[in-house]
PDB file of N, CA and C in Angstrom:
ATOM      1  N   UNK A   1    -102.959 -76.981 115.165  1.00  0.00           N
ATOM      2  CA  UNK A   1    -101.540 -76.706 115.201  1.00  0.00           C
ATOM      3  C   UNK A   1    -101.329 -75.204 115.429  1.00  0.00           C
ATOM      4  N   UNK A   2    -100.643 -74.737 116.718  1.00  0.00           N
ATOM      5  CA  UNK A   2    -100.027 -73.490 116.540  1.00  0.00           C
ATOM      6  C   UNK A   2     -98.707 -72.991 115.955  1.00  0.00           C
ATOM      7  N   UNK A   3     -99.132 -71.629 115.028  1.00  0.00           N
ATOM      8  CA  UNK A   3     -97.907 -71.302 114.318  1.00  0.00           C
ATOM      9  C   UNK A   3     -97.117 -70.446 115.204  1.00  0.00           C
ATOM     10  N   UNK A   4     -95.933 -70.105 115.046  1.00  0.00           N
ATOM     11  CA  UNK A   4     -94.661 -69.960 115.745  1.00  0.00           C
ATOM     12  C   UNK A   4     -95.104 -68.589 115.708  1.00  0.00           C
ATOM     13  N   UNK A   5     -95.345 -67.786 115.094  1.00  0.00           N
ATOM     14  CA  UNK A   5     -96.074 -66.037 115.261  1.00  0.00           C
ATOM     15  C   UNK A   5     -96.947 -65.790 115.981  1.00  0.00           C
ATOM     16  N   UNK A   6     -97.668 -66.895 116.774  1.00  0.00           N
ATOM     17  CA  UNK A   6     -98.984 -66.838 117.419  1.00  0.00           C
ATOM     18  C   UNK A   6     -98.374 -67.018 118.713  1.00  0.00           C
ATOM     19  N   UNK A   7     -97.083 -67.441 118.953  1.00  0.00           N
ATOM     20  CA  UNK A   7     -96.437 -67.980 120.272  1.00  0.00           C
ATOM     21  C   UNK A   7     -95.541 -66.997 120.610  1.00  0.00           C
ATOM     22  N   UNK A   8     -95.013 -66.209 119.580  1.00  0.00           N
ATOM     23  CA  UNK A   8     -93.780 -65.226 120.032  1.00  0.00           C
ATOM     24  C   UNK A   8     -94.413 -64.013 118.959  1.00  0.00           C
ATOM     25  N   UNK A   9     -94.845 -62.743 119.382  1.00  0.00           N
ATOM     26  CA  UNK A   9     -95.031 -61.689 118.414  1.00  0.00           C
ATOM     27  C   UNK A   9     -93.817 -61.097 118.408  1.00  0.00           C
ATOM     28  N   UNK A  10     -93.601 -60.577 117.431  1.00  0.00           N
ATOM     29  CA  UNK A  10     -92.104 -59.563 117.104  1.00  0.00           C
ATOM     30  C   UNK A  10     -92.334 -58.529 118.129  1.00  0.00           C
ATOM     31  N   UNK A  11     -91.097 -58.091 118.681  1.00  0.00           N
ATOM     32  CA  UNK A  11     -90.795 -56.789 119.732  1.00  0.00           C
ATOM     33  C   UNK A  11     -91.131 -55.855 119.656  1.00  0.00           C
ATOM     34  N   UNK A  12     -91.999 -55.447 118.371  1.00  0.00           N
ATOM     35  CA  UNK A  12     -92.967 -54.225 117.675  1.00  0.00           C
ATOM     36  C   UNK A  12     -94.150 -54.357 118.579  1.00  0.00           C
ATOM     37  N   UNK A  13     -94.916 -55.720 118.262  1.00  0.00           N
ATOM     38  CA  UNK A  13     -96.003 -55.843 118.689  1.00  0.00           C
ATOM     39  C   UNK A  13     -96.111 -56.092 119.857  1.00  0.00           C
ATOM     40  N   UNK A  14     -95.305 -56.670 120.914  1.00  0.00           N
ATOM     41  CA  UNK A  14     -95.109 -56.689 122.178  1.00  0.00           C
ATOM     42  C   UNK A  14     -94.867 -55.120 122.719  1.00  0.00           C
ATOM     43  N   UNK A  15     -94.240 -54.234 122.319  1.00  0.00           N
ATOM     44  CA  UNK A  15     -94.455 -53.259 122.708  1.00  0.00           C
ATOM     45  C   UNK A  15     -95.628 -52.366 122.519  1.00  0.00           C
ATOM     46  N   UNK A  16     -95.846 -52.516 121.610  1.00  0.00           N
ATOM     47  CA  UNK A  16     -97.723 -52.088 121.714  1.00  0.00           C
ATOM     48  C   UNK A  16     -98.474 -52.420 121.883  1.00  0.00           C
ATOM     49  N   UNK A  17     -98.512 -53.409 122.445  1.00  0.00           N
ATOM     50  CA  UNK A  17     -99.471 -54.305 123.716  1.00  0.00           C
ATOM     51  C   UNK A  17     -99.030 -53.654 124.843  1.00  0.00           C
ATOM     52  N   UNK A  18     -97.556 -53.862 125.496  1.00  0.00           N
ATOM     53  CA  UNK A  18     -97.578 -53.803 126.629  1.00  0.00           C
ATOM     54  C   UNK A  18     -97.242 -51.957 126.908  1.00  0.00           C
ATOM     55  N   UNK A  19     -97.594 -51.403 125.949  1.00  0.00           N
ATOM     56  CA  UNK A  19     -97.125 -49.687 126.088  1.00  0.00           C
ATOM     57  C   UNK A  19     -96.151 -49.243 126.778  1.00  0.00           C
ATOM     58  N   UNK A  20     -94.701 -50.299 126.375  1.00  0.00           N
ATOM     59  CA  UNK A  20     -93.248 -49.743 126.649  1.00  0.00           C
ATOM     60  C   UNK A  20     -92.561 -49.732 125.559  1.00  0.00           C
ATOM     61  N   UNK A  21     -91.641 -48.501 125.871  1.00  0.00           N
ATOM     62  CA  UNK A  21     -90.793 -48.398 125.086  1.00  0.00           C
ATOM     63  C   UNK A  21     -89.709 -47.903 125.107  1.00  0.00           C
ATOM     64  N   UNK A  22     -88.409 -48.245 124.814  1.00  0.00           N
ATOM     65  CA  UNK A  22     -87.291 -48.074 125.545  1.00  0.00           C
ATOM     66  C   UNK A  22     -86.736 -47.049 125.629  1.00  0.00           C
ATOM     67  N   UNK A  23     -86.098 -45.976 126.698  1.00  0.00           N
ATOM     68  CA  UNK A  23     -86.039 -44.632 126.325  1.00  0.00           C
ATOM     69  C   UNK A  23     -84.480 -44.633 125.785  1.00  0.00           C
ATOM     70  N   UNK A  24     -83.994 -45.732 125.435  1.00  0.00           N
ATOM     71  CA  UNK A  24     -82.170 -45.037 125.338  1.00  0.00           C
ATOM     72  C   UNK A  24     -82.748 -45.097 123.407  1.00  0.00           C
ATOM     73  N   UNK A  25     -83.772 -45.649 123.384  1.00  0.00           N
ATOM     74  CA  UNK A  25     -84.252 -45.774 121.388  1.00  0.00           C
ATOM     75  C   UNK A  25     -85.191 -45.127 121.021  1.00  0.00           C
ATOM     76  N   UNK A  26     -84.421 -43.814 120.190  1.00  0.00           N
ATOM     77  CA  UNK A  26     -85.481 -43.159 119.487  1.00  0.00           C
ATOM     78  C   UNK A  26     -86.564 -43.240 119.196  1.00  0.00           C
ATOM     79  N   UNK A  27     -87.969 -42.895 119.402  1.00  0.00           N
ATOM     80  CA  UNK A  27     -88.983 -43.806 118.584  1.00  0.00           C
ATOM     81  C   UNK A  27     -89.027 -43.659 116.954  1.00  0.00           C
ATOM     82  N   UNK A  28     -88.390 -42.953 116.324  1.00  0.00           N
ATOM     83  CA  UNK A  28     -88.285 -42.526 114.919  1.00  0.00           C
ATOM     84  C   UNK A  28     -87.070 -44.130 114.531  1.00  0.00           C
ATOM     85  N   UNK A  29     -87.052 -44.635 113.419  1.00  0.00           N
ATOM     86  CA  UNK A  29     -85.891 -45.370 113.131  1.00  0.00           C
ATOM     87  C   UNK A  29     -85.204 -44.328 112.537  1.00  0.00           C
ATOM     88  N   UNK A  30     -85.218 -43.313 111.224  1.00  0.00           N
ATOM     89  CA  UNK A  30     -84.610 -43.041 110.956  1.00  0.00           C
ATOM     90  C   UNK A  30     -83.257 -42.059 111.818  1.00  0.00           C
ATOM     91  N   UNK A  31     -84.047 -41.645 112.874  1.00  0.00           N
ATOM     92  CA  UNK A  31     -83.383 -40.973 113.800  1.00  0.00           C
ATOM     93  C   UNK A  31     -82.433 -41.808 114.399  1.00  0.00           C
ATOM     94  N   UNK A  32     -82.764 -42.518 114.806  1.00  0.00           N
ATOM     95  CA  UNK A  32     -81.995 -43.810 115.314  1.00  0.00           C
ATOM     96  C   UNK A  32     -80.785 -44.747 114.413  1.00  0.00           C
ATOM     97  N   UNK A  33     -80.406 -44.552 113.036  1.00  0.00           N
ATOM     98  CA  UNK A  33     -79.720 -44.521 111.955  1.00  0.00           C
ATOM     99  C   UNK A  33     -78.189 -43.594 112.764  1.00  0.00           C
ATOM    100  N   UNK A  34     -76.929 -44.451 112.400  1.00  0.00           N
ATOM    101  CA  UNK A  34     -76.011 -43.840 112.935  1.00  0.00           C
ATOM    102  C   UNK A  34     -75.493 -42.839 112.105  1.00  0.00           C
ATOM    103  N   UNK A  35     -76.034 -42.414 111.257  1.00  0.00           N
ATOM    104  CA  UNK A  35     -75.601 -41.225 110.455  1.00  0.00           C
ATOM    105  C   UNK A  35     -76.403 -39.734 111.021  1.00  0.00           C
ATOM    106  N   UNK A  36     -77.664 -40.035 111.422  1.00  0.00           N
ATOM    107  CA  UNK A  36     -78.345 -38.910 112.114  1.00  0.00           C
ATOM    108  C   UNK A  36     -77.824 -39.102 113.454  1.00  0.00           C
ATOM    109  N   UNK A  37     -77.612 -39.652 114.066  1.00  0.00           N
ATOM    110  CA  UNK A  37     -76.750 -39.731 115.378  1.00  0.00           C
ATOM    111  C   UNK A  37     -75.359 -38.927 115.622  1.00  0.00           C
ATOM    112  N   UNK A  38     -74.944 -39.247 114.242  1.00  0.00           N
ATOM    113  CA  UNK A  38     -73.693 -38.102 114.209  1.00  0.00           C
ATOM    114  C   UNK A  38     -73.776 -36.639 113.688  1.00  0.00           C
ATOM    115  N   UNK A  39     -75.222 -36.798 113.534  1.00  0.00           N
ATOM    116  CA  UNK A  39     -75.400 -35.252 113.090  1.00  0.00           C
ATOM    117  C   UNK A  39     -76.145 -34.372 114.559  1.00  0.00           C
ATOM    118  N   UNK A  40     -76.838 -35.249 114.756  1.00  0.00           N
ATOM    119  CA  UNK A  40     -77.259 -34.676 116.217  1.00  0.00           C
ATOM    120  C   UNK A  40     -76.189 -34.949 116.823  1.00  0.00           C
ATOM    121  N   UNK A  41     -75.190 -35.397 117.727  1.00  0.00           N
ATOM    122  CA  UNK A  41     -73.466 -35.177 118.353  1.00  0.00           C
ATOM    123  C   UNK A  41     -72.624 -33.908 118.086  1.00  0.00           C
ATOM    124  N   UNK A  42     -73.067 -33.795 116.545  1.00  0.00           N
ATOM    125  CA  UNK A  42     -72.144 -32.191 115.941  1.00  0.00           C
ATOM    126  C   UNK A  42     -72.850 -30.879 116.511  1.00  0.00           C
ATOM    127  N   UNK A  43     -74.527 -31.440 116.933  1.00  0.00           N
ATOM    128  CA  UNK A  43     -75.050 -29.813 117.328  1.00  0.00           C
ATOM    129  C   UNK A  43     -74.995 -30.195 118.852  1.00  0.00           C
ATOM    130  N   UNK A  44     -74.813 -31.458 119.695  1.00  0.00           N
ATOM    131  CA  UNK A  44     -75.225 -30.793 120.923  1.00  0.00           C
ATOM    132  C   UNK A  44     -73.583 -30.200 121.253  1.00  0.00           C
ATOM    133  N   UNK A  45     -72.840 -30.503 120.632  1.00  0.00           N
ATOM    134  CA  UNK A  45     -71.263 -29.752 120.564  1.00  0.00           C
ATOM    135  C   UNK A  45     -71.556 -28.590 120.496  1.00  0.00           C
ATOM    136  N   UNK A  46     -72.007 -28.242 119.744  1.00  0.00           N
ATOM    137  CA  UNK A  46     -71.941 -26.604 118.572  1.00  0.00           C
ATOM    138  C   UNK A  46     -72.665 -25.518 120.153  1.00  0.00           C
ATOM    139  N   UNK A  47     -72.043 -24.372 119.592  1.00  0.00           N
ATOM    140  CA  UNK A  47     -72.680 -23.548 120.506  1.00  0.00           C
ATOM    141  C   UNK A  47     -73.139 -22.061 119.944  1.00  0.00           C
ATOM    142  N   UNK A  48     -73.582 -22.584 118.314  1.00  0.00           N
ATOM    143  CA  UNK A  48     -74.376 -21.236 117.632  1.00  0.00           C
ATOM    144  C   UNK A  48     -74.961 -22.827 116.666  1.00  0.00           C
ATOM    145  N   UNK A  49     -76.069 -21.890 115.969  1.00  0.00           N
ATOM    146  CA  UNK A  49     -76.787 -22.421 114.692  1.00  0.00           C
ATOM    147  C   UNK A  49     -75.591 -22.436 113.469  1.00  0.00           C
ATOM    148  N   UNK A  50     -76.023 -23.760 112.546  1.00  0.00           N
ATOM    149  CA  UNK A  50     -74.427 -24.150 111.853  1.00  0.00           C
ATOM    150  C   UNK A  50     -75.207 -24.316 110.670  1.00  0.00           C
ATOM    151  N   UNK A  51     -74.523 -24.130 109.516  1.00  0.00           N
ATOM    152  CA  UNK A  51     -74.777 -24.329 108.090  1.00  0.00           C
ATOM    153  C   UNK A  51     -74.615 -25.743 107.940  1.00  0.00           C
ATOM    154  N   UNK A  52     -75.026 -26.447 106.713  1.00  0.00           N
ATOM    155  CA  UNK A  52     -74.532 -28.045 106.427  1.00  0.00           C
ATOM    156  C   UNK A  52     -73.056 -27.578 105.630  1.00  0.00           C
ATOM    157  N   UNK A  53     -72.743 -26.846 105.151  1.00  0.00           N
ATOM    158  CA  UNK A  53     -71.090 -27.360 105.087  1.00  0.00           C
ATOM    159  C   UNK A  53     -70.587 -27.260 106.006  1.00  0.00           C
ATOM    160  N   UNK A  54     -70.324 -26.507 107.112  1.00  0.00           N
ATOM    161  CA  UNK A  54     -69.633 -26.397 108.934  1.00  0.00           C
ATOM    162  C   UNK A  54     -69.982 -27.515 109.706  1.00  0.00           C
ATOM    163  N   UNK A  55     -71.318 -28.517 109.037  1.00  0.00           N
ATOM    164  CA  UNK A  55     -71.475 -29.586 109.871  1.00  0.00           C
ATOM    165  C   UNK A  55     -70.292 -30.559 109.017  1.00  0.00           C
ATOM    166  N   UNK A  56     -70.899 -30.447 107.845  1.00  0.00           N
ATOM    167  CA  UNK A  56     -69.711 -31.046 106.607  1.00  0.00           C
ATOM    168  C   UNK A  56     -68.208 -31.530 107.190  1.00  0.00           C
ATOM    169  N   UNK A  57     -68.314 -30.246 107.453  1.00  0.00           N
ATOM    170  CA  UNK A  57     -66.689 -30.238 108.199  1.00  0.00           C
ATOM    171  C   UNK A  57     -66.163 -30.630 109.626  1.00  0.00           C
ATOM    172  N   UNK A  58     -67.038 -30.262 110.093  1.00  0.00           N
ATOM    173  CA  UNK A  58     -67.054 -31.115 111.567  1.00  0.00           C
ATOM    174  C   UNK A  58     -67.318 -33.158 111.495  1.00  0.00           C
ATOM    175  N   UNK A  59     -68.035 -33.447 110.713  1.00  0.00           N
ATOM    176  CA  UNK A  59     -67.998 -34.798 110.598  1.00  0.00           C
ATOM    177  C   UNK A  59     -66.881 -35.317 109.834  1.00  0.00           C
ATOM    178  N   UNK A  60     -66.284 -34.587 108.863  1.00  0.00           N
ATOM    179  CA  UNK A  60     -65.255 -35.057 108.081  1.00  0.00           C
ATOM    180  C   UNK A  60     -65.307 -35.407 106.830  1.00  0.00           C
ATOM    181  N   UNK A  61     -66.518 -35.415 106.503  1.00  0.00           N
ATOM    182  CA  UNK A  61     -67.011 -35.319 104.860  1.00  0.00           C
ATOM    183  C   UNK A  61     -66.279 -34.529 104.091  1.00  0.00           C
ATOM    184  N   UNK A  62     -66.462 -34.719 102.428  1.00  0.00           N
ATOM    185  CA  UNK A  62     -66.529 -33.750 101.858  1.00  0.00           C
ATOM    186  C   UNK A  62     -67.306 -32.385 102.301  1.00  0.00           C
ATOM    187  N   UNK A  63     -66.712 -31.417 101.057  1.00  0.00           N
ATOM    188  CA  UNK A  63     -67.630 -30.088 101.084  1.00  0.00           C
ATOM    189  C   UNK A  63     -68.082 -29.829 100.134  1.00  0.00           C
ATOM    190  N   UNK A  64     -68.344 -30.832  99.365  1.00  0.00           N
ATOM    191  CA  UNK A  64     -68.653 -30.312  97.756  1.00  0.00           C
ATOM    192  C   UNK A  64     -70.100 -30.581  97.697  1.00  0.00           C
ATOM    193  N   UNK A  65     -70.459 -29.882  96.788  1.00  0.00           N
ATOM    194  CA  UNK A  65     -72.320 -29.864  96.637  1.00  0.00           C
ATOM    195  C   UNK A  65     -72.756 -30.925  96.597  1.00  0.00           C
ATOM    196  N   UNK A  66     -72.210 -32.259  96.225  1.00  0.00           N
ATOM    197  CA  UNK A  66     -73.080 -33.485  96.486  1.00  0.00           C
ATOM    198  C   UNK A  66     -73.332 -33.851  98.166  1.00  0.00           C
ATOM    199  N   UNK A  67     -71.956 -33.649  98.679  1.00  0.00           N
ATOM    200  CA  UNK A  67     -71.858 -33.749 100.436  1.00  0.00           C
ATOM    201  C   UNK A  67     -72.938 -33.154 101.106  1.00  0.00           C
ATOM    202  N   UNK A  68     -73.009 -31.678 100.635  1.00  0.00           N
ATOM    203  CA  UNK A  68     -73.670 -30.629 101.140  1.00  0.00           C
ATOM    204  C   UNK A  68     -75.313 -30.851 101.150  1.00  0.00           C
ATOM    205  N   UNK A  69     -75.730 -31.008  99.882  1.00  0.00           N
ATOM    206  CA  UNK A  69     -76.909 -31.175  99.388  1.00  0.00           C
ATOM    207  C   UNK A  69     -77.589 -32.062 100.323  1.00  0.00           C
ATOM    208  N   UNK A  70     -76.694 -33.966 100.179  1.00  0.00           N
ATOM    209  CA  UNK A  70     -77.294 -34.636 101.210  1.00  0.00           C
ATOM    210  C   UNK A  70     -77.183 -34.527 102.469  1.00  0.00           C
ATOM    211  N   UNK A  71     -76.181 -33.815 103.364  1.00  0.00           N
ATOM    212  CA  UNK A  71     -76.683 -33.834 104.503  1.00  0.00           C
ATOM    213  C   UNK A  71     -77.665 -32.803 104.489  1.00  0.00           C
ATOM    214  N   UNK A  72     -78.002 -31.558 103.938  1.00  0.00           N
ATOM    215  CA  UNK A  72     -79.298 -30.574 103.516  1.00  0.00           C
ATOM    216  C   UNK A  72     -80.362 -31.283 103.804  1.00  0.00           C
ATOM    217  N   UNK A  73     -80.692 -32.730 102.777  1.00  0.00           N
ATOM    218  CA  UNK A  73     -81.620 -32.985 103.351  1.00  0.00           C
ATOM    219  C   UNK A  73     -81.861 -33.711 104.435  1.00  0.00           C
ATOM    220  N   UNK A  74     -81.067 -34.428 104.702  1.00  0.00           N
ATOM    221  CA  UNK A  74     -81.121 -34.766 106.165  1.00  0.00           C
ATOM    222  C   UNK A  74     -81.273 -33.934 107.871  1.00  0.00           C
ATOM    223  N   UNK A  75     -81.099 -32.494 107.447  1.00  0.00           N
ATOM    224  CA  UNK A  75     -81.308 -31.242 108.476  1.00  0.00           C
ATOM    225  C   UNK A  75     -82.087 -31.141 107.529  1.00  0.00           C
ATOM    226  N   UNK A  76     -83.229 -31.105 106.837  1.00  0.00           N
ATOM    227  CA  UNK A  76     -84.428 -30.570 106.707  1.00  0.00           C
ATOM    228  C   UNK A  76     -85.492 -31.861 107.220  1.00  0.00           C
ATOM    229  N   UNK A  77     -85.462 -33.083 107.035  1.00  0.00           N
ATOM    230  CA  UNK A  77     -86.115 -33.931 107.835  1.00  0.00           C
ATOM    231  C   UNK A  77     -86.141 -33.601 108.897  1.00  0.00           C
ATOM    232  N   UNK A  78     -84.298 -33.772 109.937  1.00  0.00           N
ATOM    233  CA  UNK A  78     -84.695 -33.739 111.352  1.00  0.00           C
ATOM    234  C   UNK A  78     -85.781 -31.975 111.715  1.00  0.00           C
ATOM    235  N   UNK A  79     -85.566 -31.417 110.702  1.00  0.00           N
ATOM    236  CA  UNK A  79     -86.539 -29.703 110.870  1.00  0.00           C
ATOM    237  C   UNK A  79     -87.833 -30.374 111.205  1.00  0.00           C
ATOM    238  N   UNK A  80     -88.296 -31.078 109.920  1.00  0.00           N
ATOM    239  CA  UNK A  80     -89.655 -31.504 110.040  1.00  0.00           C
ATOM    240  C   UNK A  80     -90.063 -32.204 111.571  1.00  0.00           C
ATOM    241  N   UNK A  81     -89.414 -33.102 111.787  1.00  0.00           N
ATOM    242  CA  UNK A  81     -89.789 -34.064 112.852  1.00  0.00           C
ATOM    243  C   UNK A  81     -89.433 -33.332 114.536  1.00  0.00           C
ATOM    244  N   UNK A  82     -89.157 -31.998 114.335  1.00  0.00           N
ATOM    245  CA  UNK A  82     -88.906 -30.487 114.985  1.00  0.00           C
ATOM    246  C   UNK A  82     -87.850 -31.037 116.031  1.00  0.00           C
ATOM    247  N   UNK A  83     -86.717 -31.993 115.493  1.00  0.00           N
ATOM    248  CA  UNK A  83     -85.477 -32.279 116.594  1.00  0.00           C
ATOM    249  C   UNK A  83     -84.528 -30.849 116.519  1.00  0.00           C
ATOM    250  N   UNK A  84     -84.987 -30.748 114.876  1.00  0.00           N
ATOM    251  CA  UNK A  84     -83.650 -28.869 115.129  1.00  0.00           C
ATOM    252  C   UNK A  84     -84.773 -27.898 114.605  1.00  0.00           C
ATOM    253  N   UNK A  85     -84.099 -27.052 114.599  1.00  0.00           N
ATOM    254  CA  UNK A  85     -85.021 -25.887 113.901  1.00  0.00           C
ATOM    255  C   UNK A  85     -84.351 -25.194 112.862  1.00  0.00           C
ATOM    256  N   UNK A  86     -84.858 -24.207 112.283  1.00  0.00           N
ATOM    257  CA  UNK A  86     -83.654 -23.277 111.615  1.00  0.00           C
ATOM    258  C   UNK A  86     -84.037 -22.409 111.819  1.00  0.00           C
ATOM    259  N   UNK A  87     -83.072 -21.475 112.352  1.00  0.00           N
ATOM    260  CA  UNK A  87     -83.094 -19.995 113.284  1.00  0.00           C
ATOM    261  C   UNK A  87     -83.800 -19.311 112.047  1.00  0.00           C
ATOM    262  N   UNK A  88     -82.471 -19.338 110.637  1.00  0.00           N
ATOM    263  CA  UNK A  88     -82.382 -18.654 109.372  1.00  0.00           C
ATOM    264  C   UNK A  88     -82.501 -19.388 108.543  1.00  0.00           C
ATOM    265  N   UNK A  89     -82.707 -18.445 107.316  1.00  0.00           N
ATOM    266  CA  UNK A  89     -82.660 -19.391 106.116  1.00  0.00           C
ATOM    267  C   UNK A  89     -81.087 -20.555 105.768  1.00  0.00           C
ATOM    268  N   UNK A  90     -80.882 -21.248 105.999  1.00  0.00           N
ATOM    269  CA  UNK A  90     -79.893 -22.324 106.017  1.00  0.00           C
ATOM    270  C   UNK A  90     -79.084 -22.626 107.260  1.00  0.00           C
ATOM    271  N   UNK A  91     -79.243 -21.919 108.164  1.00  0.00           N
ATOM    272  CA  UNK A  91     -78.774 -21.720 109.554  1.00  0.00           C
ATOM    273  C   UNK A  91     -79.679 -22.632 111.118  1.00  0.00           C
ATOM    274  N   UNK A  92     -79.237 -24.229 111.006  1.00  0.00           N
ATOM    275  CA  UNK A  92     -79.427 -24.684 111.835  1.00  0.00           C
ATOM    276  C   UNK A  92     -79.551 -25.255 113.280  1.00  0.00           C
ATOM    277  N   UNK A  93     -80.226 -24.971 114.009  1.00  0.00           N
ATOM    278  CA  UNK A  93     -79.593 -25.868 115.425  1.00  0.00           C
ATOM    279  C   UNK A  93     -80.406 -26.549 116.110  1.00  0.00           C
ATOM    280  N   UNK A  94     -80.415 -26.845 117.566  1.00  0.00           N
ATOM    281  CA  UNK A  94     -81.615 -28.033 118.267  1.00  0.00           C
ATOM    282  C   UNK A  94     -82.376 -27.196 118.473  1.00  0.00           C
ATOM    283  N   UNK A  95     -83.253 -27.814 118.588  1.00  0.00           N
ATOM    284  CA  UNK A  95     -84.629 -27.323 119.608  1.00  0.00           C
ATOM    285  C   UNK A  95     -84.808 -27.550 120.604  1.00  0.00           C
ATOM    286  N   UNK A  96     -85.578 -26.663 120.761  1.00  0.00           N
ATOM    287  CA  UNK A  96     -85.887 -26.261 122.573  1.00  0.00           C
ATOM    288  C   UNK A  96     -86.554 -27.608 123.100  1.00  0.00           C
ATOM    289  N   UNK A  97     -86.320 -28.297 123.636  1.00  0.00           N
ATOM    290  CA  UNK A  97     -86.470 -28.963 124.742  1.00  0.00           C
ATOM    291  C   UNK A  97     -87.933 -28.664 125.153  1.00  0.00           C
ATOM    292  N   UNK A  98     -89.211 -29.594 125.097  1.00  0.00           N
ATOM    293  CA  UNK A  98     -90.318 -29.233 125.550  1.00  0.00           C
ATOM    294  C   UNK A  98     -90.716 -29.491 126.726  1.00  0.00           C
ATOM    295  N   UNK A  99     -91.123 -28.920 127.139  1.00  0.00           N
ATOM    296  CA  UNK A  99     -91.689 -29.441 129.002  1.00  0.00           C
ATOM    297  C   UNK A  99     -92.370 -30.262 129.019  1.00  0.00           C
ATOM    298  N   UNK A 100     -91.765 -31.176 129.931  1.00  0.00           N
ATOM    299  CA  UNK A 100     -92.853 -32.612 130.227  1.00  0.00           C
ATOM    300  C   UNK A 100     -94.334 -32.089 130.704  1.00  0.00           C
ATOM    301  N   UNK A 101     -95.158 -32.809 130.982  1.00  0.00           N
ATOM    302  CA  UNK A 101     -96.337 -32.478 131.264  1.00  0.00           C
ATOM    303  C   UNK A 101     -96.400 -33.202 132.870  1.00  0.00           C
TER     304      UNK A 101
END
C-alpha cells in the first residue's frame, strides 16, 4: 500500500529536489511575515537611517517603550540576517544591495 506522503511531498521538499524557488518569496519566513514587510516598506520610503520610534511613527503604532522595544527587536534581527544595517548606535537603514555574481 502506498501512503499519500510518498505520492505528493509538501512544496518544501519539492523545492529542494527540484532547486527552485520562488523569487517574489523571501527565503527567510520570518521576513516574509507581514509585519516585517511593513517595516522593510517604511525604509525603502525613508531617505536617511531612522530610529525605531520614527519607524513607530511612520507605521502608526504607539511610541511608548513597549512599541519601541518590540519593533527594536525586530530591526536588530533584520541587522543580523544583514537586510538593514545600523549606520549608528540605534540609527537604522537597508543595506547595500550585493552584486550578483
Amino acid at each position: 500500500m502506498v501512503t499519500v506522503p510518498a505520492l505528493w511531498p509538501p512544496r518544501k521538499t519539492l523545492r529542494s529536489l527540484t532547486g527552485h524557488t520562488d523569487p517574489a518569496t523571501p527565503a527567510d519566513a520570518t521576513v516574509a511575515s507581514p509585519a516585517y514587510q511593513q517595516i522593510l516598506a517604511v525604509f525603502h520610503a525613508a531617505t536617511a537611517p531612522m530610529r525605531a520610534k520614527d519607524i513607530c511613527r511612520a507605521l502608526g503604532t504607539g511610541t511608548t517603550r513597549k512599541n519601541t522595544e518590540g519593533l527594536r527587536a525586530k530591526l536588530k534581527r533584520l541587522v543580523a540576517r544583514q537586510i538593514l544595517t545600523e549606520a549608528e548606535a540605534g540609527l537604522v537603514t537597508l543595506a547595500s544591495p550585493t552584486p550578483s555574481p
